[in-house]
PDB file of N, CA and C in Angstrom:
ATOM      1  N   UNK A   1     117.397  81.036  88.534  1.00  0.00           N
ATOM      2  CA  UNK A   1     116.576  82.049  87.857  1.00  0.00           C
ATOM      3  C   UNK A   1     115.286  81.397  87.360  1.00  0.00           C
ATOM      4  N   UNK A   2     114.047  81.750  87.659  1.00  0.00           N
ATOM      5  CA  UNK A   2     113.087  81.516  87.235  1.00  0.00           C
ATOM      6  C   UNK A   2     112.378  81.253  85.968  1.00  0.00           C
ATOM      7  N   UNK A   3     112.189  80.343  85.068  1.00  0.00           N
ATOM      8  CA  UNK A   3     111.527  80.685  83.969  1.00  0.00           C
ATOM      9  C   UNK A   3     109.916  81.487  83.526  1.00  0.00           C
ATOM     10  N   UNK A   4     110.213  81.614  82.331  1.00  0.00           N
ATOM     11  CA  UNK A   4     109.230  82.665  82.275  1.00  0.00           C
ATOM     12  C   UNK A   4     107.923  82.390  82.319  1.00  0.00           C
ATOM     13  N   UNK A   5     107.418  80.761  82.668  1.00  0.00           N
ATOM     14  CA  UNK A   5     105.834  80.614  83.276  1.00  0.00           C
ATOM     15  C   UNK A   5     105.511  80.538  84.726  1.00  0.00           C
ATOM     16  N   UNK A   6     107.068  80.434  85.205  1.00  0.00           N
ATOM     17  CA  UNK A   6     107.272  80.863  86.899  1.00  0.00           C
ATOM     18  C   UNK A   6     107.577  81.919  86.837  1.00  0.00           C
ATOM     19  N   UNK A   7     107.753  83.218  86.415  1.00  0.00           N
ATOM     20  CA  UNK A   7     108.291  84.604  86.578  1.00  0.00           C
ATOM     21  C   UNK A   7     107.493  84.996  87.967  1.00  0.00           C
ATOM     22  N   UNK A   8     106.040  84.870  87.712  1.00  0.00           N
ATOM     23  CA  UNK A   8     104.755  85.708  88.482  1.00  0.00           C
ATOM     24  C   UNK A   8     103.794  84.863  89.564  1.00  0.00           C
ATOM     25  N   UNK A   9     103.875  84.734  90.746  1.00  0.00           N
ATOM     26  CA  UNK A   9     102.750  83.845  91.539  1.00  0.00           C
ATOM     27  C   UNK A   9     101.677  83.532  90.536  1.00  0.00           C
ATOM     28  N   UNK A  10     100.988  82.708  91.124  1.00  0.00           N
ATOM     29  CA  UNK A  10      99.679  82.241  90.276  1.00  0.00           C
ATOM     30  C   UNK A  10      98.758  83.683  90.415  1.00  0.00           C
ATOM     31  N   UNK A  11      98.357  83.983  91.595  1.00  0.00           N
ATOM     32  CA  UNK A  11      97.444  85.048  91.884  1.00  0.00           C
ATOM     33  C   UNK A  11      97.577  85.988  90.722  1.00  0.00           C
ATOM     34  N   UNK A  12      98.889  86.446  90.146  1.00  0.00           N
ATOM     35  CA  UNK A  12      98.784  87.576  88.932  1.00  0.00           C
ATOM     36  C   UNK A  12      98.673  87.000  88.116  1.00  0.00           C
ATOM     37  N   UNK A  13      98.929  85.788  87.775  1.00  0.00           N
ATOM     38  CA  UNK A  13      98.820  85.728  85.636  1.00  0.00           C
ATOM     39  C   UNK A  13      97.768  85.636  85.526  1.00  0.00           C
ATOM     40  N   UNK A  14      96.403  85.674  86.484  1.00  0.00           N
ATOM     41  CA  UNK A  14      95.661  85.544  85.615  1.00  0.00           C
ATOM     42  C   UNK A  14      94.606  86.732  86.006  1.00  0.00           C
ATOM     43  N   UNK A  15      95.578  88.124  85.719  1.00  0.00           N
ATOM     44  CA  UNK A  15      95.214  89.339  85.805  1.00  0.00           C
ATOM     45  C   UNK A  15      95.358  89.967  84.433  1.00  0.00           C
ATOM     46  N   UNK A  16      94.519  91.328  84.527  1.00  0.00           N
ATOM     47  CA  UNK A  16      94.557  91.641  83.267  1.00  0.00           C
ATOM     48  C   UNK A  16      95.443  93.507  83.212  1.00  0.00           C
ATOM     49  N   UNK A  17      96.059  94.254  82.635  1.00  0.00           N
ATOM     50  CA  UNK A  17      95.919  95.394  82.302  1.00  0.00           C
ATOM     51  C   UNK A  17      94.539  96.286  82.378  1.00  0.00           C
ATOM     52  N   UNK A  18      94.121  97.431  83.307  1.00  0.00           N
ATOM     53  CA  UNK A  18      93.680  98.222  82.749  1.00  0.00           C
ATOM     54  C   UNK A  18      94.627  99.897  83.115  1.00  0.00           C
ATOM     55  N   UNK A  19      93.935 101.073  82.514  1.00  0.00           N
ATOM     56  CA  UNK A  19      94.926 102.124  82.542  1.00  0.00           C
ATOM     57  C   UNK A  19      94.134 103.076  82.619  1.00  0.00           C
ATOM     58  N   UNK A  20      94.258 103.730  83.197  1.00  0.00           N
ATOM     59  CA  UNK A  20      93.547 105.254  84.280  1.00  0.00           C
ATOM     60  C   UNK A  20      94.682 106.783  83.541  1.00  0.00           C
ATOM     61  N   UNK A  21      94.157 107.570  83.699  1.00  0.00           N
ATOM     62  CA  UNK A  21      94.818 109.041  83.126  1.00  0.00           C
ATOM     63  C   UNK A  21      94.268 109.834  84.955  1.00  0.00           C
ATOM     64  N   UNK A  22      95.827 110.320  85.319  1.00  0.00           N
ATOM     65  CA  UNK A  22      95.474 111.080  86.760  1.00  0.00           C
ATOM     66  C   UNK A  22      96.127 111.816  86.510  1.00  0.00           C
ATOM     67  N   UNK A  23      95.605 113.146  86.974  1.00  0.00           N
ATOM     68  CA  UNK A  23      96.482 114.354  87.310  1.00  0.00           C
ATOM     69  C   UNK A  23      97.902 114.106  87.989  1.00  0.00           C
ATOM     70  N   UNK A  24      99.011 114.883  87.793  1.00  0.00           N
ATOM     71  CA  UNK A  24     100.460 114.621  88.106  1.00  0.00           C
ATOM     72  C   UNK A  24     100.173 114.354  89.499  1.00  0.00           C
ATOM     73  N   UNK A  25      99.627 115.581  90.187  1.00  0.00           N
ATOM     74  CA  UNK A  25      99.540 115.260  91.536  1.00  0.00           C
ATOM     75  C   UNK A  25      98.827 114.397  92.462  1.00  0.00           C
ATOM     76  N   UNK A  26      97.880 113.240  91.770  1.00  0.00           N
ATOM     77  CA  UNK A  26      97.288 112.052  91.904  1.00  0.00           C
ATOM     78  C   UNK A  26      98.453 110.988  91.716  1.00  0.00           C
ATOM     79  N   UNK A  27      99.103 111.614  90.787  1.00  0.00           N
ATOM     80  CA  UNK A  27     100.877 110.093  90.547  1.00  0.00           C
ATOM     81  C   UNK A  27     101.694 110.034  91.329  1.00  0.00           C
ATOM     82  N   UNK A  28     101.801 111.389  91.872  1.00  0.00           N
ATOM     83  CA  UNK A  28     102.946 111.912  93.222  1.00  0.00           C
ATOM     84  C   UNK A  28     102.407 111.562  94.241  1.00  0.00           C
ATOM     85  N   UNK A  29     101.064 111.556  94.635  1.00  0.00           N
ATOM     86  CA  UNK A  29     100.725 111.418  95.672  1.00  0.00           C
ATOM     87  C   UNK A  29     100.504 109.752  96.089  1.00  0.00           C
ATOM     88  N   UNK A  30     100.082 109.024  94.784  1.00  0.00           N
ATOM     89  CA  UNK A  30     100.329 107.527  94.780  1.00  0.00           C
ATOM     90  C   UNK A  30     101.878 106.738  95.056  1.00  0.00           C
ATOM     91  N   UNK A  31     102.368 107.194  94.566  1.00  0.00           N
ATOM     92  CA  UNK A  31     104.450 107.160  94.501  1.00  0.00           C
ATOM     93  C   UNK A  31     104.510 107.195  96.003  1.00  0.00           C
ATOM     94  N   UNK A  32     104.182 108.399  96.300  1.00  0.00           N
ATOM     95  CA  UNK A  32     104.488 108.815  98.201  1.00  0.00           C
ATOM     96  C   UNK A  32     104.102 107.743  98.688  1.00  0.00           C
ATOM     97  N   UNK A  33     102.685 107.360  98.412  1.00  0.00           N
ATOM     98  CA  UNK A  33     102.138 106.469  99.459  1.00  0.00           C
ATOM     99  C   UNK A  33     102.269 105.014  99.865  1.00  0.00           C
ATOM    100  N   UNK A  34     102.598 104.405  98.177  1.00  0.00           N
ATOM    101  CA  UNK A  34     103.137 103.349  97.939  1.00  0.00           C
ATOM    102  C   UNK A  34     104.358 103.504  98.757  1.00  0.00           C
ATOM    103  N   UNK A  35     105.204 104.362  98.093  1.00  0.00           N
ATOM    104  CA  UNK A  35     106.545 104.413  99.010  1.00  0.00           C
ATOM    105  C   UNK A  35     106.501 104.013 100.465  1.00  0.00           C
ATOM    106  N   UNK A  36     105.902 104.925 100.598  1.00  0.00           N
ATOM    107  CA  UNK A  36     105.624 104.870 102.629  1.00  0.00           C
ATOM    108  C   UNK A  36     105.097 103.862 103.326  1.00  0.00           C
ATOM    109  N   UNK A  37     104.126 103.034 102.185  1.00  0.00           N
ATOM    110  CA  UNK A  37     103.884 101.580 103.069  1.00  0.00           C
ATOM    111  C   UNK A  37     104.585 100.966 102.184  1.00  0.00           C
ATOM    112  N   UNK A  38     105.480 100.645 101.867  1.00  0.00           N
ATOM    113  CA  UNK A  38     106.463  99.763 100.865  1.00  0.00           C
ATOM    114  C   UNK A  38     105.630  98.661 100.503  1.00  0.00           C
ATOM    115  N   UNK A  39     104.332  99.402  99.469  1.00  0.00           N
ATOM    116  CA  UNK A  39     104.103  98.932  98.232  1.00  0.00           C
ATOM    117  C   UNK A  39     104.078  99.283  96.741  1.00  0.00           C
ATOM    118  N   UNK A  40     103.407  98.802  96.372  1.00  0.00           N
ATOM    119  CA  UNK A  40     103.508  99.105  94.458  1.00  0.00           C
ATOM    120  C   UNK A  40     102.099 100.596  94.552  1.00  0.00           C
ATOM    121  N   UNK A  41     102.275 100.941  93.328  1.00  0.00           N
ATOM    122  CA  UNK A  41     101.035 101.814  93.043  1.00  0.00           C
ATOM    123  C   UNK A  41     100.017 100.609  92.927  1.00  0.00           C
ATOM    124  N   UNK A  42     100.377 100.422  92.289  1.00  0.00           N
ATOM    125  CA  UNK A  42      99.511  98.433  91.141  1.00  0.00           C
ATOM    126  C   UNK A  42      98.568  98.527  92.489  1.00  0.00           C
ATOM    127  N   UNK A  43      99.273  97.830  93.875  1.00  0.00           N
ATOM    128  CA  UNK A  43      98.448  97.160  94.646  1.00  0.00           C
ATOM    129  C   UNK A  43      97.917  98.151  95.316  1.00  0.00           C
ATOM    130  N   UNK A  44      97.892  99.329  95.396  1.00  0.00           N
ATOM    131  CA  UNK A  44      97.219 100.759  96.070  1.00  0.00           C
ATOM    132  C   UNK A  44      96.001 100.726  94.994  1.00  0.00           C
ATOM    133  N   UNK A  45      95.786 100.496  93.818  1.00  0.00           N
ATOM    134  CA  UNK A  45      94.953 101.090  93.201  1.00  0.00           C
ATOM    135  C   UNK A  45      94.148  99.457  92.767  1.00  0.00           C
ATOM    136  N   UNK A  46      94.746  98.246  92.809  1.00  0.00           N
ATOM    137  CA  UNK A  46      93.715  97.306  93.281  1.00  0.00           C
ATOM    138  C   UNK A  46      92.933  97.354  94.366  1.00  0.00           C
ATOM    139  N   UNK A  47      94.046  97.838  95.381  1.00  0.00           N
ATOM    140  CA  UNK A  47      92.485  97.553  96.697  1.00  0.00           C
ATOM    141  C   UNK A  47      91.547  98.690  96.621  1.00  0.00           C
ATOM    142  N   UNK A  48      91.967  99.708  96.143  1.00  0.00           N
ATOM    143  CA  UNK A  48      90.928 100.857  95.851  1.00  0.00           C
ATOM    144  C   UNK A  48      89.628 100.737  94.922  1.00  0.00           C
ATOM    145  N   UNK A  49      89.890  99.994  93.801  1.00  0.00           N
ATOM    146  CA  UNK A  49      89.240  99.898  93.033  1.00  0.00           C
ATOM    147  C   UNK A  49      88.221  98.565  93.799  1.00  0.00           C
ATOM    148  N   UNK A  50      88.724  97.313  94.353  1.00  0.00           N
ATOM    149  CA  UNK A  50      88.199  96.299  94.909  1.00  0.00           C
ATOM    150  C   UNK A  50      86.979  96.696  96.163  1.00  0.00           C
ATOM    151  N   UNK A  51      87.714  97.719  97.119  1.00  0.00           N
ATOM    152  CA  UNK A  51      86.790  98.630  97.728  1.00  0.00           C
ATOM    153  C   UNK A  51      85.887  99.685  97.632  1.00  0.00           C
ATOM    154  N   UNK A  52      86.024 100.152  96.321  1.00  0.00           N
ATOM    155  CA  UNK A  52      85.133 100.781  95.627  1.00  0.00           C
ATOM    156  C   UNK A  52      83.985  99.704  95.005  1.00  0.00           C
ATOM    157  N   UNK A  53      84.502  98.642  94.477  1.00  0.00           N
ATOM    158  CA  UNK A  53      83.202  97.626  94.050  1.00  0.00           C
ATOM    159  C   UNK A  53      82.595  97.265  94.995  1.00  0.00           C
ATOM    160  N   UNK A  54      82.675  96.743  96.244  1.00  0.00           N
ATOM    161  CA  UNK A  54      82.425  96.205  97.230  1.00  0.00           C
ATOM    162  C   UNK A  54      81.193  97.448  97.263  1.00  0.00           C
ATOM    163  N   UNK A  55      81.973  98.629  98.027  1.00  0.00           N
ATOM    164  CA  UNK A  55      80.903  99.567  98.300  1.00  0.00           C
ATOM    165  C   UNK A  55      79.561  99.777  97.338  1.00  0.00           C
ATOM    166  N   UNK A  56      80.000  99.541  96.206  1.00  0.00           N
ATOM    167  CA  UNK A  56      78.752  99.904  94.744  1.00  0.00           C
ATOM    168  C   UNK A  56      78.175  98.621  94.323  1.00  0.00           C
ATOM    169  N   UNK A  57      78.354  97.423  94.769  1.00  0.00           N
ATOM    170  CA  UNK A  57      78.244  96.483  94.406  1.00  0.00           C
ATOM    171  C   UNK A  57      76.823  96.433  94.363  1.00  0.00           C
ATOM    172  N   UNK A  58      75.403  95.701  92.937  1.00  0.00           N
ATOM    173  CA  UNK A  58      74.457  95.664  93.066  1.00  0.00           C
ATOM    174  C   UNK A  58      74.240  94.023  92.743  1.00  0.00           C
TER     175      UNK A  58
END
């Protein structure tokens, strides 16, 4: 069993919390999708957000 400064790859600890408010059917529809490519919401809405900077990036 892992201890708790090995719990998480390196790549996440040194991530932070942030928190979004979506309509139910924005949560359902994230759940589905994650589901369907067997990932997390987490990493659906990192690369979204990562590809959204990219695109706006000045």
């Amino acid at each position: 069993m892992p201890n708790e400064e090995n719990k998480y790859p390196k790549p996440y600890s040194r991530e932070t919390v942030i928190g979004a408010k979506v309509s139910p059917q924005v949560r359902k529809s994230l759940r589905q999708l994650a589901a369907e490519q067997d990932r997390t919401v987490s990493a659906l809405v990192k690369d979204a957000v990562s590809q959204y900077l990219s695109n706006h990036a000045r």
